[in-house]
N, C-alpha and C. Protein backbone atom coordinates (compact mmCIF):
# COMPACT_ATOMS: atom_id res chain seq x y z
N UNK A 1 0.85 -1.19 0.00
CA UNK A 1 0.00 0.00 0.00
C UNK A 1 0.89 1.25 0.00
N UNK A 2 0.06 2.46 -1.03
CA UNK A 2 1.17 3.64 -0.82
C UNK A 2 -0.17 4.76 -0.17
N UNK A 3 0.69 5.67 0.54
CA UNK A 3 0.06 6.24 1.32
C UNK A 3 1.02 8.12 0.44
N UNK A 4 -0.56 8.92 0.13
CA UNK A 4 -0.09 9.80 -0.26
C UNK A 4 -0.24 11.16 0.40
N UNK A 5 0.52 12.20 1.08
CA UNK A 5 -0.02 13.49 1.53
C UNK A 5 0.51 14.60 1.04
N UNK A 6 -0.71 15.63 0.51
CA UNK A 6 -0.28 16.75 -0.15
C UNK A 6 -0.29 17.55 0.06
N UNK A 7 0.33 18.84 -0.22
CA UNK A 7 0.40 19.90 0.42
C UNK A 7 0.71 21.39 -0.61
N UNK A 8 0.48 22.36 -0.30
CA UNK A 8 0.82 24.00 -0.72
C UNK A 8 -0.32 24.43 -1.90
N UNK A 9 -1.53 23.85 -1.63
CA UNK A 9 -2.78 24.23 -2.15
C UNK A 9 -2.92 26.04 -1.65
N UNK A 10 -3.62 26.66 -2.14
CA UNK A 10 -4.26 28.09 -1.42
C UNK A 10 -4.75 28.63 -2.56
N UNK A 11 -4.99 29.84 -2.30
CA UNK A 11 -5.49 31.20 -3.13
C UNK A 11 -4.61 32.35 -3.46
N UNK A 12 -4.76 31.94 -4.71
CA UNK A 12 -3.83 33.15 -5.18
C UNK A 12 -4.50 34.06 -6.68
N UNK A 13 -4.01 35.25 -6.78
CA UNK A 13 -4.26 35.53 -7.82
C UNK A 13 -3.57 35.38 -9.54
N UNK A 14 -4.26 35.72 -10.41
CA UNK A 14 -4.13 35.10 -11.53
C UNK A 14 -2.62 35.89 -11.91
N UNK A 15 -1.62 34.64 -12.92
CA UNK A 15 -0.81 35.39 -12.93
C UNK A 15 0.32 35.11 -12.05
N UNK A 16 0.33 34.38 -10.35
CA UNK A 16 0.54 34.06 -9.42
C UNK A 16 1.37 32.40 -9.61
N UNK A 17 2.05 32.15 -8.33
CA UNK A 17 2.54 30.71 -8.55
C UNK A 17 1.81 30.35 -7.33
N UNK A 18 2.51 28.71 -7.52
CA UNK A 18 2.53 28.15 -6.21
C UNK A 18 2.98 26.91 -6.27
N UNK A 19 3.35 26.26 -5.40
CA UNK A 19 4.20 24.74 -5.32
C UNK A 19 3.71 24.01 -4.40
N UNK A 20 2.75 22.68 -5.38
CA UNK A 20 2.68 21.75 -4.19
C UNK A 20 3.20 20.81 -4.20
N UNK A 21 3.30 20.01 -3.02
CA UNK A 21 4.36 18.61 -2.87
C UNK A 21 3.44 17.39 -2.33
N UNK A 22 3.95 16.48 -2.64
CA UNK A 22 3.07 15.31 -1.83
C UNK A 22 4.44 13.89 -1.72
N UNK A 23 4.02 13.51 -0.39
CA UNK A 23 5.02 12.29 0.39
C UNK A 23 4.44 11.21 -0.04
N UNK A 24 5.30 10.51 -0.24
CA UNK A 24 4.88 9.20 -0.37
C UNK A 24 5.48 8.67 0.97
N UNK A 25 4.72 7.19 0.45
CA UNK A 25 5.23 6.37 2.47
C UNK A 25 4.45 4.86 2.06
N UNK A 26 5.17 3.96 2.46
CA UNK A 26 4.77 2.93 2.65
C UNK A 26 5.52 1.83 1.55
N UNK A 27 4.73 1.06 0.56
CA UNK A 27 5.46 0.39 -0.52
C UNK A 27 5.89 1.31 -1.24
N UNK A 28 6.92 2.44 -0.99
CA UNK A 28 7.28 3.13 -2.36
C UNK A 28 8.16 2.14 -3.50
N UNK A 29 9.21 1.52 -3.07
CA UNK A 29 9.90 0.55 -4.03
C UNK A 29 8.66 0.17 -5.06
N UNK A 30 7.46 -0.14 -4.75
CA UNK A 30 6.78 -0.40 -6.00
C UNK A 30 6.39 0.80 -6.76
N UNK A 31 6.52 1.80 -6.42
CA UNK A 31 5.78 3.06 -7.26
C UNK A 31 6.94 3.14 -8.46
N UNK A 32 6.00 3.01 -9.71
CA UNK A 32 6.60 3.55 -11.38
C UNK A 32 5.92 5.01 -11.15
N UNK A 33 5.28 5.43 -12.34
CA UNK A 33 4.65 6.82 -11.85
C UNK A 33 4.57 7.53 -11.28
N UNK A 34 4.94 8.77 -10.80
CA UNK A 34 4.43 9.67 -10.10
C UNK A 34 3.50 10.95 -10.94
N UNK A 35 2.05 11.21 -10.03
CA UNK A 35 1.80 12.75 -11.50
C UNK A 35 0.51 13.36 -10.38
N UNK A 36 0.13 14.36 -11.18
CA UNK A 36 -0.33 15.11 -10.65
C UNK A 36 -2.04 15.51 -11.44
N UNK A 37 -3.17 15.17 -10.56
CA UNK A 37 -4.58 15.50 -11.54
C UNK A 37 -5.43 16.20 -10.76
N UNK A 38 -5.89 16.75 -11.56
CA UNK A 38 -6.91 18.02 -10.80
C UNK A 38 -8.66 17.94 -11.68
N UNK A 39 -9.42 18.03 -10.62
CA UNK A 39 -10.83 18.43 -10.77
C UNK A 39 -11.17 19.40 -10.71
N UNK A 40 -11.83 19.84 -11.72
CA UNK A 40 -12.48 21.41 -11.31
C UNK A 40 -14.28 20.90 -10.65
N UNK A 41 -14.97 21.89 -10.51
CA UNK A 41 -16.72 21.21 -9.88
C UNK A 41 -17.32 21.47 -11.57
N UNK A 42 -18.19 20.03 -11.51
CA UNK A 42 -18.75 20.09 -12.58
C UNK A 42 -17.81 19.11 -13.70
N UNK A 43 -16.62 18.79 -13.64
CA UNK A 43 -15.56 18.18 -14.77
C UNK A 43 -15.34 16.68 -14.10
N UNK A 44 -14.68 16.40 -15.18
CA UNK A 44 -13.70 14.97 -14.99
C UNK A 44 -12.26 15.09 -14.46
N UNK A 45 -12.23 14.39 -13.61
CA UNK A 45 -10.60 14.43 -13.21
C UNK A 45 -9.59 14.34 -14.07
N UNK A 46 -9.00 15.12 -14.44
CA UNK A 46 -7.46 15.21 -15.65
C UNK A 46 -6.46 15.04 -15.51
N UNK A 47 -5.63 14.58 -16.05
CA UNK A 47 -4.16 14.51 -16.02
C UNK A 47 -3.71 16.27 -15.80
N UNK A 48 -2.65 16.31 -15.33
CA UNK A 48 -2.39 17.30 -15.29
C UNK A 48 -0.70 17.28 -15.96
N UNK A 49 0.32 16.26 -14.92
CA UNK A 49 1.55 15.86 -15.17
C UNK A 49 1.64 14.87 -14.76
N UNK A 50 3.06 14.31 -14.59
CA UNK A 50 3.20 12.71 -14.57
C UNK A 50 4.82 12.65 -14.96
N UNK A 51 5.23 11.59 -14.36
CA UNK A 51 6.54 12.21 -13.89
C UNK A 51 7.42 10.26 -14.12
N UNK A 52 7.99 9.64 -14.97
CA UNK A 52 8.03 8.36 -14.56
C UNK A 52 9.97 8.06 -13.03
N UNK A 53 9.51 6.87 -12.88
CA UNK A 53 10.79 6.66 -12.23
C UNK A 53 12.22 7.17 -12.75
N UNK A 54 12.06 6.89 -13.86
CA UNK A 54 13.26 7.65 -14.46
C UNK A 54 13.83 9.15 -14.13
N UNK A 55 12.46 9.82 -14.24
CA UNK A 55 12.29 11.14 -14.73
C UNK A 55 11.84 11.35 -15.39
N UNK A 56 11.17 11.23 -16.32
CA UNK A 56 10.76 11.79 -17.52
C UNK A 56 9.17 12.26 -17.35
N UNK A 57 9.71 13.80 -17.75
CA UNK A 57 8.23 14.44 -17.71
C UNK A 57 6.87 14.27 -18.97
N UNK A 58 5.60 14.12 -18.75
CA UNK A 58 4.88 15.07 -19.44
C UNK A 58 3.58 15.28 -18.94
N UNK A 59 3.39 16.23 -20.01
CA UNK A 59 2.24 17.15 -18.89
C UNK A 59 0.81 17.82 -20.19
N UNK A 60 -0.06 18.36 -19.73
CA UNK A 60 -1.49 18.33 -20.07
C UNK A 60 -0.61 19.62 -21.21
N UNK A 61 -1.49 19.90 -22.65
CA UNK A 61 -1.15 20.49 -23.14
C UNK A 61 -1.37 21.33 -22.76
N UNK A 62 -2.85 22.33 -21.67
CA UNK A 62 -2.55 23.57 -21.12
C UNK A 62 -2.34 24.07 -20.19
N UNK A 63 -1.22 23.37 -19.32
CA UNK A 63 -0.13 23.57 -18.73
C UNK A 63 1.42 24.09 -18.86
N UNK A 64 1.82 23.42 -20.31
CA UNK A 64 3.32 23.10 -20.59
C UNK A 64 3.56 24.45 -20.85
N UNK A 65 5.01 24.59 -20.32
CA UNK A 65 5.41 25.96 -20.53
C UNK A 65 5.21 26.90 -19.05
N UNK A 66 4.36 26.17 -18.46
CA UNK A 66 3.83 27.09 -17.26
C UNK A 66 4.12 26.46 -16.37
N UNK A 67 3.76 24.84 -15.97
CA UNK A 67 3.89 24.11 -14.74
C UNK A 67 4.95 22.86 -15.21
N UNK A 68 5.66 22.50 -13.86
CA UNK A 68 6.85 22.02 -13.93
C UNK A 68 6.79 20.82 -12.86
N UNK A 69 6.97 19.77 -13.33
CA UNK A 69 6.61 18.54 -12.75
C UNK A 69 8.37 18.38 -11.63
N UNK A 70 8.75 18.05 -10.81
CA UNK A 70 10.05 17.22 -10.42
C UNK A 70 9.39 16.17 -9.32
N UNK A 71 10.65 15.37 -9.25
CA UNK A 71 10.58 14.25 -8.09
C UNK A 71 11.81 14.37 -7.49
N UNK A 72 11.92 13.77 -6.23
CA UNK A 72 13.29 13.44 -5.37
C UNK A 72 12.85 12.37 -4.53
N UNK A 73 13.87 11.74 -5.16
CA UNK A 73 13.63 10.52 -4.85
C UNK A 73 14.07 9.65 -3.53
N UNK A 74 15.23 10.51 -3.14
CA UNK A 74 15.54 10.27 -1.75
C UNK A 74 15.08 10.63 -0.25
N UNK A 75 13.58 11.72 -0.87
CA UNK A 75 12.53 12.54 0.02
C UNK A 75 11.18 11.67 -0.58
N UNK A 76 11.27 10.79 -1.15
CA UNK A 76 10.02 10.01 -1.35
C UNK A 76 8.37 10.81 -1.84
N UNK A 77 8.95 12.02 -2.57
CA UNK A 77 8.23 13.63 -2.80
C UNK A 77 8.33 13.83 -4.34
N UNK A 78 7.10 14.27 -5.04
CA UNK A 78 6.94 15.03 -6.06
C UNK A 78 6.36 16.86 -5.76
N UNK A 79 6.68 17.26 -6.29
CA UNK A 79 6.56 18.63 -6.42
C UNK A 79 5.90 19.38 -8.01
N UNK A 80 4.86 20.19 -7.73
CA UNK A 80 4.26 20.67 -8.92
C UNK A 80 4.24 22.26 -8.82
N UNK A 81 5.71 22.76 -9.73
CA UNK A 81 5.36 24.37 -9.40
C UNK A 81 4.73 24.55 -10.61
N UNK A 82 3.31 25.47 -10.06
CA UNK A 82 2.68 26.15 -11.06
C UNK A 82 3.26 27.64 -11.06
N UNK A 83 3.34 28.33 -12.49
CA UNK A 83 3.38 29.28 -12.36
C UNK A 83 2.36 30.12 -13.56
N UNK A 84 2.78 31.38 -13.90
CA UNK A 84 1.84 32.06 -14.70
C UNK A 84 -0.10 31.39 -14.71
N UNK A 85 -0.59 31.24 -13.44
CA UNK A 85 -1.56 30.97 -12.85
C UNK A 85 -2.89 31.38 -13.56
N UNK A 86 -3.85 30.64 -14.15
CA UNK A 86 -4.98 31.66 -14.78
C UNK A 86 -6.11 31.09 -13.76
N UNK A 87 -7.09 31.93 -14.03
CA UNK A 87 -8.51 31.08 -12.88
C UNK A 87 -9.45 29.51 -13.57
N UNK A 88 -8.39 29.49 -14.79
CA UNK A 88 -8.99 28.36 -15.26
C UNK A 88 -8.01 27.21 -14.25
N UNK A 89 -7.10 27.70 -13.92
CA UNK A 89 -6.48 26.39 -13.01
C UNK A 89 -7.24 25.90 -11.87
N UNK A 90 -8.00 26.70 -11.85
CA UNK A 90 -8.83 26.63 -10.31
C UNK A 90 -9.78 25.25 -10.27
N UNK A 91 -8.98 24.38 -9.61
CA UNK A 91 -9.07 22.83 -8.95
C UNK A 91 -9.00 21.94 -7.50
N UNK A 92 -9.48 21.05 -7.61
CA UNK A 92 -8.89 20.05 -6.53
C UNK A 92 -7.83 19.29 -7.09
N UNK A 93 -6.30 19.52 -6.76
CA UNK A 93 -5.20 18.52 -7.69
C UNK A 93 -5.10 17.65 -6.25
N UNK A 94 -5.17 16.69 -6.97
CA UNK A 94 -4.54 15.51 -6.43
C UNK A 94 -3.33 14.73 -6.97
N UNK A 95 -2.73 14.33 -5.69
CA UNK A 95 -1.11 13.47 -6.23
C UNK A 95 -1.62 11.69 -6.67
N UNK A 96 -0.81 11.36 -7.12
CA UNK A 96 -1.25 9.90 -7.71
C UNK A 96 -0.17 9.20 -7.59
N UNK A 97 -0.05 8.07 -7.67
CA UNK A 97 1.05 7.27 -7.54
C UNK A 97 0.44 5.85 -8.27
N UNK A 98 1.80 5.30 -9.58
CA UNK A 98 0.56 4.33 -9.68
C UNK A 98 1.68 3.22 -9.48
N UNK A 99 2.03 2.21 -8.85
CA UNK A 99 2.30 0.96 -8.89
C UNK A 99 1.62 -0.25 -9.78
N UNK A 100 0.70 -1.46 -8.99
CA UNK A 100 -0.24 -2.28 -10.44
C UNK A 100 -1.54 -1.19 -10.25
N UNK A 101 -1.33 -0.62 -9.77
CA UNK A 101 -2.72 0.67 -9.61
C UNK A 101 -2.69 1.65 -9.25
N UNK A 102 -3.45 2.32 -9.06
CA UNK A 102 -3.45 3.86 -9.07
C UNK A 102 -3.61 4.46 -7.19
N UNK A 103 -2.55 4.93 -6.56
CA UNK A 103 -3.35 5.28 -5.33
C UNK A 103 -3.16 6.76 -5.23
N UNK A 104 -3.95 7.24 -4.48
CA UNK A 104 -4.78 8.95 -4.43
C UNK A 104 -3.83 9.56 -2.98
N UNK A 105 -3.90 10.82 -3.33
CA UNK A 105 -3.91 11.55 -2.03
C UNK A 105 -5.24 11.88 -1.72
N UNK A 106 -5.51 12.85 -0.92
CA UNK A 106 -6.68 13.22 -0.28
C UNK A 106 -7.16 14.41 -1.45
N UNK A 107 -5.87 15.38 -1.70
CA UNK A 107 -6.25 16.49 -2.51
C UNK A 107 -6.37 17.54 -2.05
N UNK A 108 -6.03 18.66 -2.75
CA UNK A 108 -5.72 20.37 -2.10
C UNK A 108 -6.50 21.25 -3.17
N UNK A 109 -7.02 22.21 -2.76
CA UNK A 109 -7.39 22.76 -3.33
C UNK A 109 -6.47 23.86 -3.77
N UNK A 110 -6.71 24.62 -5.23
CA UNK A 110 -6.44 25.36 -5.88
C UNK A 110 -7.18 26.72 -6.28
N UNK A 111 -7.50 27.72 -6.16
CA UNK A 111 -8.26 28.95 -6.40
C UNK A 111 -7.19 29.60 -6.61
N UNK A 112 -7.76 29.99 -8.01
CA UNK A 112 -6.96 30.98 -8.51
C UNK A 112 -8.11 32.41 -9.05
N UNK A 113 -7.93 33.32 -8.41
CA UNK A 113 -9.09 34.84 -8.39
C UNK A 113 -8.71 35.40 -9.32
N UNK A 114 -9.23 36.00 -10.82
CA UNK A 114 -9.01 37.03 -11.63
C UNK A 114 -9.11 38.44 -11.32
């Protein structure tokens, strides 16, 4: 079992950054994947980024250029800095981890105010 907690959700305005992180804990040796998906109210949950063991990034086409996926792997942590912020980002992102499946964080919210 992987156990995920996330963090550096808030409110900011458009235009604005912010960086969230989420821990992993438990079976990490099995985690391939690491990425990052967000809900807005009313939508489907999306990819956002995604990050493999290796490293290798990619990310939602209207993101790229703006938000920046990393991992460290010796902090058992992914990190998602958003920057150049619009109010269309405005979500619940959640961290993901997928081993033979997919496991969730709880999820942070995102508001971003025009």
């Amino acid at each position: 079992q992987v156990q995920l907690v996330e963090s550096g959700g808030g409110l900011v305005q458009a235009g604005g950054s912010l960086r969230l992180s989420c821990a992993a804990s438990g079976s990490i040796f099995s985690i391939n994947a690491m990425g990052w998906y967000r809900q807005a109210p009313g939508k489907q949950r999306e990819l956002v980024a995604r990050i493999t063991s290796g490293g290798s990034p990619n990310y939602a086409d209207s993101v790229k250029g703006r938000f920046t996926i990393s991992r460290d792997n010796a902090k058992n942590t992914v990190y998602l800095q958003m920057n150049s912020l619009k109010p269309e980002d405005t979500a619940v992102y959640y961290c993901n981890a997928y081993t033979s499946r997919d496991h969730w964080g709880q999820g942070t919210q995102v508001t971003v105010s025009s």
